[in-house]
Protein backbone atom coordinates (compact mmCIF):
# COMPACT_ATOMS: atom_id res chain seq x y z
CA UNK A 1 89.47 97.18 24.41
CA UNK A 2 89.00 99.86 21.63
CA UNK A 3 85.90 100.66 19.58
CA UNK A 4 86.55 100.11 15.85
CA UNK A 5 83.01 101.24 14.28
CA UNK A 6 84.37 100.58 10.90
CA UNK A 7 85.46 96.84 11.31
CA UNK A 8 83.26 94.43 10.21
CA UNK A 9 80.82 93.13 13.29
CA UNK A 10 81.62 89.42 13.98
CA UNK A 11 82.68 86.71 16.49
CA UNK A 12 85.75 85.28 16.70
CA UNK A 13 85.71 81.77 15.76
CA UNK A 14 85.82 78.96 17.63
CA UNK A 15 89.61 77.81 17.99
CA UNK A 16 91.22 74.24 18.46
CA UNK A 17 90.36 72.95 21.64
CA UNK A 18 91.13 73.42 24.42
CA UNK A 19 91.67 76.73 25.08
CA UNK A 20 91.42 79.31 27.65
CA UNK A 21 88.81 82.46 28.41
CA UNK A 22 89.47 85.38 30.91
CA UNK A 23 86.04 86.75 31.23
CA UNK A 24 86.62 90.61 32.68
CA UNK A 25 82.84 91.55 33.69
CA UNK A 26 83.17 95.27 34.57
CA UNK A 27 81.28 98.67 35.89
CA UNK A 28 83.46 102.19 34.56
CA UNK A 29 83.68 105.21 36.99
CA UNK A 30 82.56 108.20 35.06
CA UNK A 31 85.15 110.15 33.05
CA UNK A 32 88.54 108.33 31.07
CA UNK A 33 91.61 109.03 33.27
CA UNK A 34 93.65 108.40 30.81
CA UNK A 35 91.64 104.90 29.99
CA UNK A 36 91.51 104.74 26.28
CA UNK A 37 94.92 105.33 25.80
CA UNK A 38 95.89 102.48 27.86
CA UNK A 39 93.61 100.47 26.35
CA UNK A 40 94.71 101.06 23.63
CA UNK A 41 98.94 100.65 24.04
CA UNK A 42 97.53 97.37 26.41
CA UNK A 43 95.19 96.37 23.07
CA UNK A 44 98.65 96.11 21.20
CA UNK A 45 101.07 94.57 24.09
CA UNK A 46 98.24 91.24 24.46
CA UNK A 47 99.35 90.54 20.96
CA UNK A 48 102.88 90.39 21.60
CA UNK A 49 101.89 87.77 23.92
CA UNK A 50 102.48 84.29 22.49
CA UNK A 51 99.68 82.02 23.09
CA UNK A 52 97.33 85.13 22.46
CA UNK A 53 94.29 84.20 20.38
CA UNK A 54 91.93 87.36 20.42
CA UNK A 55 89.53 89.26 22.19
CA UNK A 56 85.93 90.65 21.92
CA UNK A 57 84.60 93.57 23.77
CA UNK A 58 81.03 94.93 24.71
CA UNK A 59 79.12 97.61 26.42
CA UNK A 60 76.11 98.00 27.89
CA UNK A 61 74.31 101.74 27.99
CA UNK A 62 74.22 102.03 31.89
CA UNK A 63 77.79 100.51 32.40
CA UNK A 64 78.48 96.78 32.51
CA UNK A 65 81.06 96.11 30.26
CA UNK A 66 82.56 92.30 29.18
CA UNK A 67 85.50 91.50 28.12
CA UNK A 68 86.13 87.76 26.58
CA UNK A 69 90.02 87.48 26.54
CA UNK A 70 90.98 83.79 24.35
CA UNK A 71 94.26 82.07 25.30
CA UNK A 72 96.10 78.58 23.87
CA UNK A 73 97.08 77.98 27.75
CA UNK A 74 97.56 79.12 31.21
CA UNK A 75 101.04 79.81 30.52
CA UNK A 76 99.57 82.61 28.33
CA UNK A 77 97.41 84.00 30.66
CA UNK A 78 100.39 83.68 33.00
CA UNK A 79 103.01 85.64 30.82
CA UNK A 80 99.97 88.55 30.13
CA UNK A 81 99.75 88.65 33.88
CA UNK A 82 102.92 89.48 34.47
CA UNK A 83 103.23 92.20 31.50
CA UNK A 84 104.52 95.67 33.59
CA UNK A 85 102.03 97.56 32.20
CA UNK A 86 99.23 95.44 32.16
CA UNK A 87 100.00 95.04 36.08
CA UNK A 88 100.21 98.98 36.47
CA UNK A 89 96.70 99.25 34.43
CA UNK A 90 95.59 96.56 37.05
CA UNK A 91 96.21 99.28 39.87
CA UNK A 92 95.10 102.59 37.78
CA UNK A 93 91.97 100.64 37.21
CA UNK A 94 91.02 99.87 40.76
CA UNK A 95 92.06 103.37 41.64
CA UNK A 96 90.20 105.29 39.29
CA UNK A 97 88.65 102.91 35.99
CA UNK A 98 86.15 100.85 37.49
CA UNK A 99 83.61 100.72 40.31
CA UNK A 100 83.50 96.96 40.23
CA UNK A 101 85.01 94.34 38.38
CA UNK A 102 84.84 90.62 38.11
CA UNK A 103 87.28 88.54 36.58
CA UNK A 104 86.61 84.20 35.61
CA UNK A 105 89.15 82.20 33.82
CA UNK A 106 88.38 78.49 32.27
CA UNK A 107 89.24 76.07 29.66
CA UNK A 108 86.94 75.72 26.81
CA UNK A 109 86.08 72.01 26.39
CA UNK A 110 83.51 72.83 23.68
CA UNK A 111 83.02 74.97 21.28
CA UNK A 112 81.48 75.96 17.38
CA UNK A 113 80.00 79.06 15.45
CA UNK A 114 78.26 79.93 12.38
CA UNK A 115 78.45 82.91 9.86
CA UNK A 116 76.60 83.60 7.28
CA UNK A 117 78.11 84.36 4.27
CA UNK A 118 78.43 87.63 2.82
CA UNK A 119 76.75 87.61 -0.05
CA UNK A 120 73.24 85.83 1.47
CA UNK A 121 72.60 88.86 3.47
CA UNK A 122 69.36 90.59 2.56
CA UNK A 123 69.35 94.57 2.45
């Protein structure tokens, strides 16, 4: 939800399965409206939320803009749902945020990763 150009660029890992993605696929209006600093605040209430794993953001030049949201459970996704503010950015962002959005939820059955380590990266 916020751009950190300092923090190190990586995936999250793979958790224990299962576990649960909300995929937000999404198209911005021009101009914030107030958008990064809900983001932000909203950035710090999802990790209040037990059952919260992480998140990963990304932008496309032109617009389209992902979200992947990772959960332990539905109840989770449930209790983020119903978060007052997260339901009021809901509203603000279909008022004035985003031209389109798209939103999936599922269970992970599988998953794994890889990262190099630190010190076998070439300059």
């Amino acid at each position: 939800m916020s751009d950190h150009s300092d923090a190190p660029v990586r995936p999250l890992p793979a958790f224990e399965l299962p576990y649960y993605v909300v995929v937000f696929s999404s198209v911005r209006t021009e101009g914030d409206h107030g958008y990064g600093e809900t983001a932000g605040r909203l950035d710090e209430l999802v990790r209040e939320i037990p059952g919260y794993l992480g998140h990963e953001s990304a932008r496309k030049p032109g617009g389209l803009g992902i979200t992947v949201s990772y959960f332990r459970d539905v109840a989770a996704i449930e209790r983020w749902r119903s978060v007052g503010d997260h339901r009021d950015a809901q509203r603000q962002g279909r008022a004035e945020w985003y031209e389109a959005y798209t939103v999936h939820v599922a269970e992970v059955v599988r998953g794994h990763g890889f990262a190099r380590e630190r010190s076998e990266r070439s300059e």
